[in-house]
N, C-alpha and C. Protein backbone atom coordinates (compact mmCIF):
# COMPACT_ATOMS: atom_id res chain seq x y z
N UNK A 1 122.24 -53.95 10.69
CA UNK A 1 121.36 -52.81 10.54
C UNK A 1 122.17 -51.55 10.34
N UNK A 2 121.74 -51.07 9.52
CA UNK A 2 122.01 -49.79 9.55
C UNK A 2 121.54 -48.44 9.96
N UNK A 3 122.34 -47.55 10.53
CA UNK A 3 121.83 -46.44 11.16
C UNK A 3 122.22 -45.14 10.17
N UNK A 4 120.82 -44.38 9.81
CA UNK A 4 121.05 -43.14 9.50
C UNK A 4 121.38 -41.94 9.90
N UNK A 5 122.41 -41.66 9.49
CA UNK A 5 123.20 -40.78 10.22
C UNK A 5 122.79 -39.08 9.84
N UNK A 6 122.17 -38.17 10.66
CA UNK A 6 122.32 -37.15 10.20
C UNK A 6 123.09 -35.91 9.77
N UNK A 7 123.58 -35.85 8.70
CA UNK A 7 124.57 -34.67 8.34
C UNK A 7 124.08 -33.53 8.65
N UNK A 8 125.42 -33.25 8.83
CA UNK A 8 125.53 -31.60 9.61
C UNK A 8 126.54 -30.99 8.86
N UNK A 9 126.73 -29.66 8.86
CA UNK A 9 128.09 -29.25 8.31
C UNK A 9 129.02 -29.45 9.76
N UNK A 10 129.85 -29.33 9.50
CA UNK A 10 131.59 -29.24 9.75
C UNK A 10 131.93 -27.54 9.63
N UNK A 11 132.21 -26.78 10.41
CA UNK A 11 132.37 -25.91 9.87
C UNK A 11 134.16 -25.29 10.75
N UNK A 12 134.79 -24.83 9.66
CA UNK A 12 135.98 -24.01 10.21
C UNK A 12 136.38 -23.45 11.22
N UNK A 13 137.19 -23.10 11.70
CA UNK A 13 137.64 -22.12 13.46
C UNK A 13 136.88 -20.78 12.88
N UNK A 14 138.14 -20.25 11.05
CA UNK A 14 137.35 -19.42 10.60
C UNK A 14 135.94 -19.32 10.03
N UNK A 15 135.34 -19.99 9.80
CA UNK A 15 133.79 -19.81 9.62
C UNK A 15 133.18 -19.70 11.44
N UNK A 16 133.40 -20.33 11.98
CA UNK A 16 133.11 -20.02 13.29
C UNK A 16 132.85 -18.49 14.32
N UNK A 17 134.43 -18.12 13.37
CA UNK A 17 134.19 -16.63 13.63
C UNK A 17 133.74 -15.55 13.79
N UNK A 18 133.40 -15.87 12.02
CA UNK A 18 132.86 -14.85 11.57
C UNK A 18 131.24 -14.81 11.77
N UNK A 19 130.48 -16.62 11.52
CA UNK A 19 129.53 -16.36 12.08
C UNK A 19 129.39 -15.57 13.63
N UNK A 20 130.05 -15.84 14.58
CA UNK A 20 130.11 -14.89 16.25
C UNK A 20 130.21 -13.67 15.96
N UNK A 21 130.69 -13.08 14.93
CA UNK A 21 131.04 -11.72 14.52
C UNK A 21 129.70 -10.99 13.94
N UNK A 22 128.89 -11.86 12.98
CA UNK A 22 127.89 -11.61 12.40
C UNK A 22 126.85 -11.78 13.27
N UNK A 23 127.13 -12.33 14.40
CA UNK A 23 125.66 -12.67 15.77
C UNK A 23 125.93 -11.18 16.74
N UNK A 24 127.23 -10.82 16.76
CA UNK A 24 127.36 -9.90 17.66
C UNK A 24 127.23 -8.27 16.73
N UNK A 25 127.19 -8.36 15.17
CA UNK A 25 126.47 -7.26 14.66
C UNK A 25 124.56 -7.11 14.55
N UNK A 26 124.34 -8.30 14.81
CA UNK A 26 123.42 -8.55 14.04
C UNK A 26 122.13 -7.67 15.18
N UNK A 27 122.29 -7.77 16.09
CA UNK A 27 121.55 -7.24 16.89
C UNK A 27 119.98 -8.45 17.29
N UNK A 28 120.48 -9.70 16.87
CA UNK A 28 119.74 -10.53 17.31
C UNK A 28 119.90 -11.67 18.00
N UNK A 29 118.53 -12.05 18.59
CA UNK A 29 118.54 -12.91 20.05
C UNK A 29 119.19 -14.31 19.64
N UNK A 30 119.87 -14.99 20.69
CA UNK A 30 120.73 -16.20 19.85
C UNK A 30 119.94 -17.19 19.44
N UNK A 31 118.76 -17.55 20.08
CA UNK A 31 117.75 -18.64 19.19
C UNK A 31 117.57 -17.94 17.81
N UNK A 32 117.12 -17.00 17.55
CA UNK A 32 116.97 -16.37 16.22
C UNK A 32 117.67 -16.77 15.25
N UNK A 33 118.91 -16.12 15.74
CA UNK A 33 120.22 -16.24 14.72
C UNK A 33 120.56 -17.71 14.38
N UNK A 34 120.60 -18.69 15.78
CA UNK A 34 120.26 -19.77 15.55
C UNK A 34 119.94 -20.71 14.43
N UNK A 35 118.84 -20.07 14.48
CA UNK A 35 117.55 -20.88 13.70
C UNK A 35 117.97 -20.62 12.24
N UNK A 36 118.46 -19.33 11.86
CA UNK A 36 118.37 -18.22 10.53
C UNK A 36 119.82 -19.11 9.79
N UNK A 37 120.91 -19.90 10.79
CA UNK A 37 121.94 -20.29 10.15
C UNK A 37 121.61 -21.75 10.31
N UNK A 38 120.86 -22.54 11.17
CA UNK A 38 120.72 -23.95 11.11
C UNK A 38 121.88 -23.98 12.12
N UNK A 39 121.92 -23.64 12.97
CA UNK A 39 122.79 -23.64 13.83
C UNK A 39 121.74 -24.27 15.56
N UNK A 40 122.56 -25.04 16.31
CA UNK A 40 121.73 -25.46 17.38
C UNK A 40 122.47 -24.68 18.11
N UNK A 41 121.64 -24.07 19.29
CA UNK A 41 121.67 -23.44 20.23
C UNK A 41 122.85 -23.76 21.57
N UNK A 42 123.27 -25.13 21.87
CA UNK A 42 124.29 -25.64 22.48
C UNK A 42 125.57 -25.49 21.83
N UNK A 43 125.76 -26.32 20.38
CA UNK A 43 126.76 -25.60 19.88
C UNK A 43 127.66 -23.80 19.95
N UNK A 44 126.06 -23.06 18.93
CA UNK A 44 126.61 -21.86 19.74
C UNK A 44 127.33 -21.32 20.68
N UNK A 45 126.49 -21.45 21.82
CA UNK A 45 126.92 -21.66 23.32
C UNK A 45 128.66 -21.72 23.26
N UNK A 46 128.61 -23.15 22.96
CA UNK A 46 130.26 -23.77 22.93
C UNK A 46 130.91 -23.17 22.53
N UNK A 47 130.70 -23.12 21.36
CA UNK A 47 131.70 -21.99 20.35
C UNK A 47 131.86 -20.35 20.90
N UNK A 48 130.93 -19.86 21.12
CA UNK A 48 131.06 -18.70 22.43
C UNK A 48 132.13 -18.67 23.03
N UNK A 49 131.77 -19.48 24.06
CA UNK A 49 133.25 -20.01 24.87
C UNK A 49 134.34 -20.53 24.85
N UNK A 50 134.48 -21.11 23.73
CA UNK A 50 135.58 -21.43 23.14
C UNK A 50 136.48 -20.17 22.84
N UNK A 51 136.12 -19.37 21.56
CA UNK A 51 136.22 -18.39 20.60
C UNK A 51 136.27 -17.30 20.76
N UNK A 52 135.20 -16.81 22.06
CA UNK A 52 135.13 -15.23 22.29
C UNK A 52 135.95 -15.15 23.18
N UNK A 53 135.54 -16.27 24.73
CA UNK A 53 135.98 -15.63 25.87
C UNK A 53 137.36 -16.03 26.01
N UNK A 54 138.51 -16.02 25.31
CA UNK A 54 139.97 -16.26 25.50
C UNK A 54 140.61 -15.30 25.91
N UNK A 55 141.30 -15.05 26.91
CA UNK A 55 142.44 -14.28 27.24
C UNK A 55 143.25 -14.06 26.14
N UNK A 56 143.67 -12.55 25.83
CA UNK A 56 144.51 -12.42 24.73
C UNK A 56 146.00 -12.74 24.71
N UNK A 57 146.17 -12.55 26.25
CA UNK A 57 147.53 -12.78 26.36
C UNK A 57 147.77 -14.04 27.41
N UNK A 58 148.83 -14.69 27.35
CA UNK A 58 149.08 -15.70 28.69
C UNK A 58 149.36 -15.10 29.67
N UNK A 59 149.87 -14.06 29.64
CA UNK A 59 150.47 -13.59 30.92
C UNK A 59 149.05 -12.87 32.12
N UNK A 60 148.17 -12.78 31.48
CA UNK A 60 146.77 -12.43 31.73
C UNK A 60 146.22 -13.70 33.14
N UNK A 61 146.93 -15.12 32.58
CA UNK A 61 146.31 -15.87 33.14
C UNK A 61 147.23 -16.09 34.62
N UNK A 62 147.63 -15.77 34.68
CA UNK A 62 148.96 -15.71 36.34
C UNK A 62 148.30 -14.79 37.37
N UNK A 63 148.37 -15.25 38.38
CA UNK A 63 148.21 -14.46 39.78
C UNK A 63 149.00 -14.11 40.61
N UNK A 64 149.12 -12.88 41.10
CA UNK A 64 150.72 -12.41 41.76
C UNK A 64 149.92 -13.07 42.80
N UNK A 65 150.94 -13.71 43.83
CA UNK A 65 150.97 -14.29 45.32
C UNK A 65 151.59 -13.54 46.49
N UNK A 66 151.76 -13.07 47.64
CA UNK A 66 152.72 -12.28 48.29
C UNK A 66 152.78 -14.02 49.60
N UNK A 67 153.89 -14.06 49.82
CA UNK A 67 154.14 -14.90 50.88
C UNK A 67 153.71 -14.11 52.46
N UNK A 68 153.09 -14.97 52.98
CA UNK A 68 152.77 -14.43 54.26
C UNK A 68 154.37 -15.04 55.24
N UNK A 69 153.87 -14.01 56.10
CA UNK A 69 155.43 -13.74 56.99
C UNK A 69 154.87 -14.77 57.91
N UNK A 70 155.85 -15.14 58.39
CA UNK A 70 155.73 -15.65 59.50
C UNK A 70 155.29 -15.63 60.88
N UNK A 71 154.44 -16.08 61.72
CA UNK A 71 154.36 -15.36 62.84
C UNK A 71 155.79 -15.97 64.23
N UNK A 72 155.93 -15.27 64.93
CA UNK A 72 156.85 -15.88 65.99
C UNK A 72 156.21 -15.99 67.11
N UNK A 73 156.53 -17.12 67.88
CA UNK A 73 156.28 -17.68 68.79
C UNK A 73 157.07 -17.31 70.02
C-alpha cells in the first residue's frame, strides 16, 4: 500500500528569517500571518525559538559563581 504523502515546502534558515522579520513588521496576530503564508502555527512557534531567541554572544551564556567560605568549627 501506498501512503500519500503530503508536501510541504522545505524552507531555508534564510527564508525563515525573513519570514520572522516580516511577522514582526507586519503588525499581525501569529494565526493570521500563519494562515496568509500556509504556515502552521507550531512550526512558527519553533522557528521563533530557534531563530529569534539566541544569545548573541557565548559569553552571555556563563554565570559568575563566588565560592562560599568556609565556616570553622
Amino acid at each position: 500500500m501506498e501512503q500519500e504523502q503530503s508536501k510541504r515546502a522545505r524552507r531555508t534558515s534564510a527564508e525563515i528569517k525573513k519570514l520572522l522579520e516580516a511577522f514582526s513588521q507586519s503588525g499581525m496576530c501569529a494565526k493570521d500571518f500563519c494562515m496568509l503564508h500556509s504556515i502552521s502555527e507550531a512550526g512558527f512557534y519553533k522557528w521563533r525559538t530557534r531563530y529569534v531567541n539566541k544569545p548573541t554572544s557565548k559569553e552571555n551564556n556563563f554565570v559568575l559563581l563566588h565560592e562560599a567560605s568556609e565556616a570553622k568549627v
